[in-house]
PDB file of N, CA and C in Angstrom:
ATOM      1  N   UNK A   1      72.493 -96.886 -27.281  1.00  0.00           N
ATOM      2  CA  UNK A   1      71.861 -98.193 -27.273  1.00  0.00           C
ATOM      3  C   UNK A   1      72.891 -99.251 -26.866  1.00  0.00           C
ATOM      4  N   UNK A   2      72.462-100.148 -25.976  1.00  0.00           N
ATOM      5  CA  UNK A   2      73.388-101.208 -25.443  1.00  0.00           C
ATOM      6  C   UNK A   2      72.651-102.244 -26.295  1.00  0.00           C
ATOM      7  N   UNK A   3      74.100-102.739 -26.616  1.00  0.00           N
ATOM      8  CA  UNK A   3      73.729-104.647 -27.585  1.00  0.00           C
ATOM      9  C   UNK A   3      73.765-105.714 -26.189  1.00  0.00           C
ATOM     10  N   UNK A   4      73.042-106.709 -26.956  1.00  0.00           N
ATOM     11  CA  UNK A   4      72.893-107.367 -26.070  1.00  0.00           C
ATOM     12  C   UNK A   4      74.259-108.466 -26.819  1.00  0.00           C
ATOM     13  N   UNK A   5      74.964-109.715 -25.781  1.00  0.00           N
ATOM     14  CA  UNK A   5      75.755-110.108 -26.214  1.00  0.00           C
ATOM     15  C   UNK A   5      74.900-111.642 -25.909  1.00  0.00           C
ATOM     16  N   UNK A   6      74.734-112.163 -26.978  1.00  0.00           N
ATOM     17  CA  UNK A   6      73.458-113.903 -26.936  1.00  0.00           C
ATOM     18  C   UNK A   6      74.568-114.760 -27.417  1.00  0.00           C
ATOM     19  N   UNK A   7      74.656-115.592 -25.837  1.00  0.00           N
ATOM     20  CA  UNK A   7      75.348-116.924 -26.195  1.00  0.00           C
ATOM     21  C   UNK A   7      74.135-118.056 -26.254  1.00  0.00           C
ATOM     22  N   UNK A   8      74.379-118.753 -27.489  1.00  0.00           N
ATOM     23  CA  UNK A   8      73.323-119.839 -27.476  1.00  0.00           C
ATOM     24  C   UNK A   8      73.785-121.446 -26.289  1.00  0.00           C
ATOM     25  N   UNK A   9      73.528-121.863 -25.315  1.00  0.00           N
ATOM     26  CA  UNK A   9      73.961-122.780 -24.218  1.00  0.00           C
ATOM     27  C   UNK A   9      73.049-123.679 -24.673  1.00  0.00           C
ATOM     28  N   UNK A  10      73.633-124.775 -24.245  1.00  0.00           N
ATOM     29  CA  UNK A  10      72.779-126.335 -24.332  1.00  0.00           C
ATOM     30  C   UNK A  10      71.287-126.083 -23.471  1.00  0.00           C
ATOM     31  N   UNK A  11      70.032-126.563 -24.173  1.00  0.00           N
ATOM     32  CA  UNK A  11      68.898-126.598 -22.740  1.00  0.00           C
ATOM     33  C   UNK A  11      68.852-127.350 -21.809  1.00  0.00           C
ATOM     34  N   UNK A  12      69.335-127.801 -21.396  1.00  0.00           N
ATOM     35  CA  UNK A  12      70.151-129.155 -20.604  1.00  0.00           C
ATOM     36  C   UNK A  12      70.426-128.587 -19.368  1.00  0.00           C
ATOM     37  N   UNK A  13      71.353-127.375 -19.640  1.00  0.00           N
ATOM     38  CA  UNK A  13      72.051-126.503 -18.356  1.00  0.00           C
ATOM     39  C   UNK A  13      71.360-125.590 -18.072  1.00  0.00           C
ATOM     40  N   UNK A  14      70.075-125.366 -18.615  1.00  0.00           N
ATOM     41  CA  UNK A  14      69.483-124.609 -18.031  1.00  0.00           C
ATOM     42  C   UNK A  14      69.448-124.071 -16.394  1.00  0.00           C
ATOM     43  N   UNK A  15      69.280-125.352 -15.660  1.00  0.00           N
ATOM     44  CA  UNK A  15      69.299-125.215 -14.485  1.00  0.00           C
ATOM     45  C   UNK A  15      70.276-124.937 -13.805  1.00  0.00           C
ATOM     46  N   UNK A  16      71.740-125.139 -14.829  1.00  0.00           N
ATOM     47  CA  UNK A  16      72.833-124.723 -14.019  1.00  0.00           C
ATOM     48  C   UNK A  16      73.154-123.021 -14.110  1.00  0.00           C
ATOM     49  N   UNK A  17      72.890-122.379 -15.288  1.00  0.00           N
ATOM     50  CA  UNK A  17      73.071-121.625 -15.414  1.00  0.00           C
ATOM     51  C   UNK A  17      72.939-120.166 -14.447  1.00  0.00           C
ATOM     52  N   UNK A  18      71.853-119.865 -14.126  1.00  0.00           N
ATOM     53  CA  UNK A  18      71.808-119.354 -12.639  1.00  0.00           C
ATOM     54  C   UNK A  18      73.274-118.653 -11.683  1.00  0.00           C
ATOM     55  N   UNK A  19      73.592-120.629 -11.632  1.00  0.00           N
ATOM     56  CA  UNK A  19      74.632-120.611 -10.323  1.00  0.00           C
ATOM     57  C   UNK A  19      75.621-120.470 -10.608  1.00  0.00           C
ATOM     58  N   UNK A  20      76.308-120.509 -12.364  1.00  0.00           N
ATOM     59  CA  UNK A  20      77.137-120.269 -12.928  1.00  0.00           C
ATOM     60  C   UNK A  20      77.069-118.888 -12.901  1.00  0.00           C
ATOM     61  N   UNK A  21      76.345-118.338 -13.564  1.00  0.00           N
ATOM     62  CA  UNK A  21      76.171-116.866 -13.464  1.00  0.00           C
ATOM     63  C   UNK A  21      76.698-115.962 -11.581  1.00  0.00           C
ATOM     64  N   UNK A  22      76.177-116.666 -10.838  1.00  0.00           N
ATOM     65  CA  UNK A  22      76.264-115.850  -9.577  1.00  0.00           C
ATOM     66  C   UNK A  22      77.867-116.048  -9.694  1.00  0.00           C
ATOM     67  N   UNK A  23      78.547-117.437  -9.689  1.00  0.00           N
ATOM     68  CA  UNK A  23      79.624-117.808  -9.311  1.00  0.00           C
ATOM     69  C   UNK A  23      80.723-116.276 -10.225  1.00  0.00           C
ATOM     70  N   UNK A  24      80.139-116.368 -11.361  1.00  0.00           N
ATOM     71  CA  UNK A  24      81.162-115.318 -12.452  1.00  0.00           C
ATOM     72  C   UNK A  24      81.224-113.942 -11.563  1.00  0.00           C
ATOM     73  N   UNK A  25      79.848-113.215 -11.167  1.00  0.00           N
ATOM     74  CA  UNK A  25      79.849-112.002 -10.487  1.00  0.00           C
ATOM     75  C   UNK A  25      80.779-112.867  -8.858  1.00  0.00           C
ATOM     76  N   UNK A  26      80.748-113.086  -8.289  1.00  0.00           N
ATOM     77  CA  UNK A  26      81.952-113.522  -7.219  1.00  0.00           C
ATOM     78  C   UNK A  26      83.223-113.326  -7.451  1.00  0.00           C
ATOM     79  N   UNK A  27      83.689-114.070  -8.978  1.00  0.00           N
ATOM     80  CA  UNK A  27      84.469-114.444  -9.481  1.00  0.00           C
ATOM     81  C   UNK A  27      85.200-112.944  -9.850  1.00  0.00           C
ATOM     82  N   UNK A  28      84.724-111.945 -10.412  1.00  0.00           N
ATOM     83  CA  UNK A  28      84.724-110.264 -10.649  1.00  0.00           C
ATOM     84  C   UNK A  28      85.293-109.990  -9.434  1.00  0.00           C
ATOM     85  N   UNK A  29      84.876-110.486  -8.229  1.00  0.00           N
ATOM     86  CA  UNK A  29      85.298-109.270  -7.026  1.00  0.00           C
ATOM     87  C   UNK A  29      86.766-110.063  -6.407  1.00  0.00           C
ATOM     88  N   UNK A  30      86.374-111.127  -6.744  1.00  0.00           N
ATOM     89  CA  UNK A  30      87.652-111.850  -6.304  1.00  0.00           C
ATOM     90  C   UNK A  30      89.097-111.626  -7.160  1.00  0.00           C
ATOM     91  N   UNK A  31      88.599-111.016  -8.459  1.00  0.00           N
ATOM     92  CA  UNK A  31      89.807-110.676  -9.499  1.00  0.00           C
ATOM     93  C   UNK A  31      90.444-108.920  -8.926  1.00  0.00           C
ATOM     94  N   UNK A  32      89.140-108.271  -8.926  1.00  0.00           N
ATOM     95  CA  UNK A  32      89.668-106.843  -8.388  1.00  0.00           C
ATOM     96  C   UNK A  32      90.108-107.001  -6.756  1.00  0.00           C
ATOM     97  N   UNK A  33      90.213-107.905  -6.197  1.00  0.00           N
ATOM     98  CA  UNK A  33      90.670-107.837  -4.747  1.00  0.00           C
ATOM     99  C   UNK A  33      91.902-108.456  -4.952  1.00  0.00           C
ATOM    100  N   UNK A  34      91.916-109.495  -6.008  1.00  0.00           N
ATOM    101  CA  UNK A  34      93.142-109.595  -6.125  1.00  0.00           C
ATOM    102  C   UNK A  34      94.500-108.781  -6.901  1.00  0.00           C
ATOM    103  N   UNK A  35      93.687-107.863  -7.757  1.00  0.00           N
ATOM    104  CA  UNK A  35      94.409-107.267  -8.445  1.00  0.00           C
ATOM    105  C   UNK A  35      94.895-105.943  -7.533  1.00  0.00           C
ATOM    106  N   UNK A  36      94.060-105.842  -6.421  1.00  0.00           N
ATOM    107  CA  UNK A  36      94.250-104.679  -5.562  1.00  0.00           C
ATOM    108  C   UNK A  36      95.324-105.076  -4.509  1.00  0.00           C
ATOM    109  N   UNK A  37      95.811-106.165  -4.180  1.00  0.00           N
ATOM    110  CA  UNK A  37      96.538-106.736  -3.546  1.00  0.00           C
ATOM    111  C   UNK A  37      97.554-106.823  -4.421  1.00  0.00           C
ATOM    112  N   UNK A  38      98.002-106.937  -5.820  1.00  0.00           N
ATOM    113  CA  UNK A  38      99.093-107.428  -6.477  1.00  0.00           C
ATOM    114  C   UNK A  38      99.525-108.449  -6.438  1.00  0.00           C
ATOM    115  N   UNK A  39      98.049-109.995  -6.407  1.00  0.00           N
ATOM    116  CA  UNK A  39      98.650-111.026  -6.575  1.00  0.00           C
ATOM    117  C   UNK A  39      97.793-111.600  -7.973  1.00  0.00           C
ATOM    118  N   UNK A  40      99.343-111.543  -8.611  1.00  0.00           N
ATOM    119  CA  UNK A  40      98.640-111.870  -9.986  1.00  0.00           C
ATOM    120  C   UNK A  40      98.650-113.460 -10.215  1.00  0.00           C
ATOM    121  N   UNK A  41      99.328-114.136  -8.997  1.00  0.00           N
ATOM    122  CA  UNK A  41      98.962-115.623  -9.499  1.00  0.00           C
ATOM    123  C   UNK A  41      97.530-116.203  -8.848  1.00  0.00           C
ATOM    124  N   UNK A  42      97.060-115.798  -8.412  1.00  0.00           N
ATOM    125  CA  UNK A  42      95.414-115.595  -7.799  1.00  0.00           C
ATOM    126  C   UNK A  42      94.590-115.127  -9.351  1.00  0.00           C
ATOM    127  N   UNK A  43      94.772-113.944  -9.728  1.00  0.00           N
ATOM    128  CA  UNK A  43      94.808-113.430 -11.061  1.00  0.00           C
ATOM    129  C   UNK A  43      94.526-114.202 -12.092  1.00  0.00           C
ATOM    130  N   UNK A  44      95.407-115.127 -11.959  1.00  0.00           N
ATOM    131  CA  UNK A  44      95.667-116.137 -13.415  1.00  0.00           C
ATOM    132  C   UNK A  44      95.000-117.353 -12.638  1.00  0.00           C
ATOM    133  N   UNK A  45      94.783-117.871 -12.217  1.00  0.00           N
ATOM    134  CA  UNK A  45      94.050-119.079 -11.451  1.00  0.00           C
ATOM    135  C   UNK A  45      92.796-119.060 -11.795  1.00  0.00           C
ATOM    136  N   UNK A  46      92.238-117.717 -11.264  1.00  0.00           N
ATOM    137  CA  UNK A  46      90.623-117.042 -11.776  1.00  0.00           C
ATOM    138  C   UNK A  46      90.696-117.042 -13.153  1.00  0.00           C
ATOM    139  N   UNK A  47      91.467-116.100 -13.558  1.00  0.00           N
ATOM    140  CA  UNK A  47      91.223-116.467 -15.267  1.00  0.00           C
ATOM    141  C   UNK A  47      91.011-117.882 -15.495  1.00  0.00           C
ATOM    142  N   UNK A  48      92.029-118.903 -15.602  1.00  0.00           N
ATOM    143  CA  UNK A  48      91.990-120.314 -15.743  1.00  0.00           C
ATOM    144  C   UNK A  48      91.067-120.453 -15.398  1.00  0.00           C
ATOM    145  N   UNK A  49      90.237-120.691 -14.170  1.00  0.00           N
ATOM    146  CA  UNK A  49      88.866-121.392 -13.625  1.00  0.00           C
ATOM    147  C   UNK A  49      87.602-120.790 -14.421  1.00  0.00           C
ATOM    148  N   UNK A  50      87.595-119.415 -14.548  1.00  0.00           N
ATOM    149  CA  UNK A  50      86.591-118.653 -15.919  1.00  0.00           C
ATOM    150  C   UNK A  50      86.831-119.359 -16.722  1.00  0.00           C
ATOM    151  N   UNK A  51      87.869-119.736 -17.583  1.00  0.00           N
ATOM    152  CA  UNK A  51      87.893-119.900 -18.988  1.00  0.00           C
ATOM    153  C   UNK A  51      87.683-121.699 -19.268  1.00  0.00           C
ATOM    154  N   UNK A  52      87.904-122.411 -17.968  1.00  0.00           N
ATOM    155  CA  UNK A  52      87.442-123.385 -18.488  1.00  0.00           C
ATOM    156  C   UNK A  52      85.863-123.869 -18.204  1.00  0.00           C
ATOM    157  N   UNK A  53      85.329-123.321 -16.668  1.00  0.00           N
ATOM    158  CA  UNK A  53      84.234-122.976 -16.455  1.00  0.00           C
ATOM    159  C   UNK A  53      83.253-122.834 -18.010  1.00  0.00           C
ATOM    160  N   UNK A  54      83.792-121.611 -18.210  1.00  0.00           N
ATOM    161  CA  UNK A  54      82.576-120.853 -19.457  1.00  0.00           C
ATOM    162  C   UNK A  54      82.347-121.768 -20.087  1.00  0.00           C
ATOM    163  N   UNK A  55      83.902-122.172 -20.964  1.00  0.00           N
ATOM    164  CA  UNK A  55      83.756-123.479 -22.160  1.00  0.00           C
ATOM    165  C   UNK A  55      83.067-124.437 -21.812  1.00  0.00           C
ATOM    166  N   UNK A  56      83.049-125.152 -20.440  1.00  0.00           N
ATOM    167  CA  UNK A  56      82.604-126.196 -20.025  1.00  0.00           C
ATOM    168  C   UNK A  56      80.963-126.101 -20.751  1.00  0.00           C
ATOM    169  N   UNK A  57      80.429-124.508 -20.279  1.00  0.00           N
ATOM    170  CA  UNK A  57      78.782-124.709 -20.228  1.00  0.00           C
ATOM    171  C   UNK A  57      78.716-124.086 -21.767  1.00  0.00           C
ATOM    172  N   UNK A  58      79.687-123.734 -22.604  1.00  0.00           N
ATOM    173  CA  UNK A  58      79.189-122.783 -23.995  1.00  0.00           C
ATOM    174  C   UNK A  58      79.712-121.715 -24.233  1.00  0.00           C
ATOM    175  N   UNK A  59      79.844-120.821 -23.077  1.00  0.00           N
ATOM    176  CA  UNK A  59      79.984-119.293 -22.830  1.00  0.00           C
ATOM    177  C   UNK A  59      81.236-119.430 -23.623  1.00  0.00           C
ATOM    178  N   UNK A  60      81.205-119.106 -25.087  1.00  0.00           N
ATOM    179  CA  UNK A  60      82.354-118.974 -25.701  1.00  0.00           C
ATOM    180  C   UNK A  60      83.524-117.561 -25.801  1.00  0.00           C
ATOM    181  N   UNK A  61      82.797-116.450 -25.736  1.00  0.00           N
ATOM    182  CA  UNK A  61      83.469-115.301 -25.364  1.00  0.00           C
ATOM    183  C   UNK A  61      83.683-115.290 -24.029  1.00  0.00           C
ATOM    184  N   UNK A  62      83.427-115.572 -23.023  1.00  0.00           N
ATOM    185  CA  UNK A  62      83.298-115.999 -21.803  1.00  0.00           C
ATOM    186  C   UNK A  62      84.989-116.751 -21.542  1.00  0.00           C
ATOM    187  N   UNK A  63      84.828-117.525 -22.048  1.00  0.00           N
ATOM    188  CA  UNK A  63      85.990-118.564 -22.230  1.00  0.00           C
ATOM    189  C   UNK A  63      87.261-117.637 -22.697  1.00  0.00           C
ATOM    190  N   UNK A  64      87.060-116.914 -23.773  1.00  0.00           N
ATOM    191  CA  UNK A  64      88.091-115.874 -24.054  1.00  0.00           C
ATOM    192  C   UNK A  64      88.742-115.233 -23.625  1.00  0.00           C
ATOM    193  N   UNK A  65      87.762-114.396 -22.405  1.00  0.00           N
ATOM    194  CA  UNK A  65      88.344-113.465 -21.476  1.00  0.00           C
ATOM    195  C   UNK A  65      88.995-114.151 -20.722  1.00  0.00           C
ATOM    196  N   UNK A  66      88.877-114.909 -20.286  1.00  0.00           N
ATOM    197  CA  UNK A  66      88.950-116.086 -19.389  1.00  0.00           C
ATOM    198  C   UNK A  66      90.725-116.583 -19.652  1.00  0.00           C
ATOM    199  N   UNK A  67      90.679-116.842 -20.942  1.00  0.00           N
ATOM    200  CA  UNK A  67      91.655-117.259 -21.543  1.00  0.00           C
ATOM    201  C   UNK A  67      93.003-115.905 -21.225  1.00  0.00           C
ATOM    202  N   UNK A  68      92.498-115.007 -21.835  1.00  0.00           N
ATOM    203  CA  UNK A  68      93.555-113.624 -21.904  1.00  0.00           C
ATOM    204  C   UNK A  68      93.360-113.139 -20.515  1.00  0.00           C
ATOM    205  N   UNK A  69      92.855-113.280 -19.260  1.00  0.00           N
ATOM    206  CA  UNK A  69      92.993-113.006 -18.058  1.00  0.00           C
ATOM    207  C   UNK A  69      94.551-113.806 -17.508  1.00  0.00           C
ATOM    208  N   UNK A  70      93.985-114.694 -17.610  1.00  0.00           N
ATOM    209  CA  UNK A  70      95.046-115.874 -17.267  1.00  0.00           C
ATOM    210  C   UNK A  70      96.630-115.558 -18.189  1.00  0.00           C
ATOM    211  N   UNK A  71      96.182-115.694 -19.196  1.00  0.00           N
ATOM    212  CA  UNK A  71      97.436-115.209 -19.928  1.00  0.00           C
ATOM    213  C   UNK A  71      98.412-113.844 -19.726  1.00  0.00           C
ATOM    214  N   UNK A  72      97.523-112.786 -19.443  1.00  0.00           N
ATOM    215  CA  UNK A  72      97.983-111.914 -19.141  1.00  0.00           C
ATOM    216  C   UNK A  72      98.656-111.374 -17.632  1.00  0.00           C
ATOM    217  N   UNK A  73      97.821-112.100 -17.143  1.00  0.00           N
ATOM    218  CA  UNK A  73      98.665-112.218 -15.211  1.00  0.00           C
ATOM    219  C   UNK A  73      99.389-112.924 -15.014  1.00  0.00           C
ATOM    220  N   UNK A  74      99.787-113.904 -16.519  1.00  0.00           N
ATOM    221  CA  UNK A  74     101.029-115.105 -16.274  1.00  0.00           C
ATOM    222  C   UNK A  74     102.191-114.299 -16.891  1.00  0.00           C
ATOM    223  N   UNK A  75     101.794-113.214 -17.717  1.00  0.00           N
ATOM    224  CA  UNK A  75     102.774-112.368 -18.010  1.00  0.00           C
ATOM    225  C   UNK A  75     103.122-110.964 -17.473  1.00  0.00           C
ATOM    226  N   UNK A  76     102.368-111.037 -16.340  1.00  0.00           N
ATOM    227  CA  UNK A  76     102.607-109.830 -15.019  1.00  0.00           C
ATOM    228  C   UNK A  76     102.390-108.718 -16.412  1.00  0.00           C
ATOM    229  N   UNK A  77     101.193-108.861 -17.256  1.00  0.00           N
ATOM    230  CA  UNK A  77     100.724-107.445 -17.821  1.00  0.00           C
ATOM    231  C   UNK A  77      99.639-106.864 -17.682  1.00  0.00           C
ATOM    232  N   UNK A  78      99.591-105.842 -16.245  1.00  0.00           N
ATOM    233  CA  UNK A  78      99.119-105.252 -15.382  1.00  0.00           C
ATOM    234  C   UNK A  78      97.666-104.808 -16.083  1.00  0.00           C
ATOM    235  N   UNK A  79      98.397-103.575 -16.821  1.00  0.00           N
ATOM    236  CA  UNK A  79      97.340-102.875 -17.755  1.00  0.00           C
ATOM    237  C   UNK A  79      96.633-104.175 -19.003  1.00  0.00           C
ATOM    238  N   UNK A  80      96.937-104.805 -19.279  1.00  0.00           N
ATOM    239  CA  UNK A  80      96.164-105.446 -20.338  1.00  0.00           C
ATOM    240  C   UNK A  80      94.671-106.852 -19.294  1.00  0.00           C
ATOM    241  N   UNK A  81      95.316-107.037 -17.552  1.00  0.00           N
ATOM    242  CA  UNK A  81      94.524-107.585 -16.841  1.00  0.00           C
ATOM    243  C   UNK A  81      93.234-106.698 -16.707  1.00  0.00           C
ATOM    244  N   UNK A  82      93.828-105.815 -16.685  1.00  0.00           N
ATOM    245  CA  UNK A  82      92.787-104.391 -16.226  1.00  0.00           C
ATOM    246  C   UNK A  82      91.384-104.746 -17.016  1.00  0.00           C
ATOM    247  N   UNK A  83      92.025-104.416 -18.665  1.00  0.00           N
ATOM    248  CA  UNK A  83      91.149-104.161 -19.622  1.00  0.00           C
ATOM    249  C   UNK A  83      90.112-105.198 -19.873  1.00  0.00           C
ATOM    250  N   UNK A  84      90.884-106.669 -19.513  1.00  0.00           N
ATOM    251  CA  UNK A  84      90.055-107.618 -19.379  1.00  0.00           C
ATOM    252  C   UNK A  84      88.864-107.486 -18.539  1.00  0.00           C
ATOM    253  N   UNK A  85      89.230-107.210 -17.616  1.00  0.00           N
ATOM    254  CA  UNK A  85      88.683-107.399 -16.105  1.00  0.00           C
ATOM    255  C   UNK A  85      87.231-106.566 -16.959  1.00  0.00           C
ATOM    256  N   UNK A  86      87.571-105.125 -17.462  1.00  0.00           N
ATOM    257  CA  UNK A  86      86.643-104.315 -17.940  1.00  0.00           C
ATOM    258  C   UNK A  86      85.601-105.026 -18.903  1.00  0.00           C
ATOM    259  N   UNK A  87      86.403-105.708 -19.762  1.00  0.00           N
ATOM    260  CA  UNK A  87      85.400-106.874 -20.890  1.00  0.00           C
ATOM    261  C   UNK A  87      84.671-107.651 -20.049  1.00  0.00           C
ATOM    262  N   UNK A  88      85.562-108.241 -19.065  1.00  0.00           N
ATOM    263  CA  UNK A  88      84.703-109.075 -18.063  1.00  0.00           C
ATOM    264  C   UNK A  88      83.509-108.686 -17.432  1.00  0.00           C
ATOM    265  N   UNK A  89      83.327-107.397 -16.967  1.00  0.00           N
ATOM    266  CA  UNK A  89      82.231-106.798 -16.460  1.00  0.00           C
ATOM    267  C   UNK A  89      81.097-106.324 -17.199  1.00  0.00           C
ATOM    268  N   UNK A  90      82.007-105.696 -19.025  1.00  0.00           N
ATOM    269  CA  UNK A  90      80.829-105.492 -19.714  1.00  0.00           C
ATOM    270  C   UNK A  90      80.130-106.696 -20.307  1.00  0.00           C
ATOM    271  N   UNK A  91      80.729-107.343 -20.343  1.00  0.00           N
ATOM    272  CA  UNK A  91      80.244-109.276 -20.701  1.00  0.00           C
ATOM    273  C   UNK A  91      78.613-109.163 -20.036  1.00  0.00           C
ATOM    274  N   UNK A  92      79.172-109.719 -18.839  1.00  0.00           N
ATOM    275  CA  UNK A  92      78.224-109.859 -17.823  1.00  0.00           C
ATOM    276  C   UNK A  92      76.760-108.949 -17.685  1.00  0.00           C
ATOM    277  N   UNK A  93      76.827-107.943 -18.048  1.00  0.00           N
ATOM    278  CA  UNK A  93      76.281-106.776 -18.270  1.00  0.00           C
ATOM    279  C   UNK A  93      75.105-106.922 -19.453  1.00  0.00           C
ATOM    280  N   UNK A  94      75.640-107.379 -20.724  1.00  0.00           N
ATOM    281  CA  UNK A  94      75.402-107.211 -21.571  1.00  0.00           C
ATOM    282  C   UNK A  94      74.657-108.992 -22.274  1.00  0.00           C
ATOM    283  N   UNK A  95      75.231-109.938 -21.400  1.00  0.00           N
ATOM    284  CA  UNK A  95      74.520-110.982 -22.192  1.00  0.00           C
ATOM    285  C   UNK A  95      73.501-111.971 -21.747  1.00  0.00           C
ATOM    286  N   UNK A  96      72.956-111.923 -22.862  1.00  0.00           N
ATOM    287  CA  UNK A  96      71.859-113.081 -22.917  1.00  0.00           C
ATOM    288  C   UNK A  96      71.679-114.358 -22.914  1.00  0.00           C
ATOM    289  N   UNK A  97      71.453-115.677 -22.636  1.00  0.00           N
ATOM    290  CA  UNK A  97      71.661-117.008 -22.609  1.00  0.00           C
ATOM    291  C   UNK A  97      70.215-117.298 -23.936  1.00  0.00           C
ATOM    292  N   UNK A  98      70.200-117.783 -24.887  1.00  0.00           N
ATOM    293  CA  UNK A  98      69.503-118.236 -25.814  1.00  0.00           C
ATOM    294  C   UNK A  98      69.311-119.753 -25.261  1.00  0.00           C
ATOM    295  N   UNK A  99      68.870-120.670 -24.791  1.00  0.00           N
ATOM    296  CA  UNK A  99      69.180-121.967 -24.722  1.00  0.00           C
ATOM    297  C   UNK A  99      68.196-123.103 -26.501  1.00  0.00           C
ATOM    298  N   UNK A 100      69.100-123.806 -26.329  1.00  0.00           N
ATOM    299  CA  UNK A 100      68.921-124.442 -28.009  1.00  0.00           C
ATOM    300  C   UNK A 100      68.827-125.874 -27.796  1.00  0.00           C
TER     301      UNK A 100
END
């Protein structure tokens, strides 16, 4: 059984949400192309732009990964970008927008 992961977002952004969403899956291929290249300050940029992105609209775990992406490609730690990257995808995968 897969959980679902429910961030509750303002109803406000409803309409943004969507384009936020497409932008994050972009945002995924642009991290593994960069990580396939070995540029981890591309790496950490994306993290940064996720993590303030998410917060901006709610996405509080969102923001997290976001956070430890960045952190972790500022500390050239290869394997711990990885694992993110992996949270990052099951994120996406897995959650729901509640709007409140």
């Amino acid at each position: 059984m897969v959980f679902k992961i429910i961030e509750k977002i303002d109803k406000d952004l409803q309409g943004l949400i969507p384009g936020f969403m497409e932008i994050t899956h972009k945002e995924i291929k642009d991290l593994e192309q960069a990580l396939g290249s070995g540029d981890m300050a591309v790496v950490a940029r994306i993290g940064h732009n996720l993590k303030g992105s998410a917060l901006n609209y709610g996405f509080l775990q969102l923001g997290g990964i976001g956070r430890r992406i960045e952190s972790s490609a500022e500390r050239n730690q290869l394997e711990k970008v990885h694992a993110e990257l992996e949270a990052l995808k099951d994120y996406v995968d897995r959650v729901e927008v509640e709007f409140v």
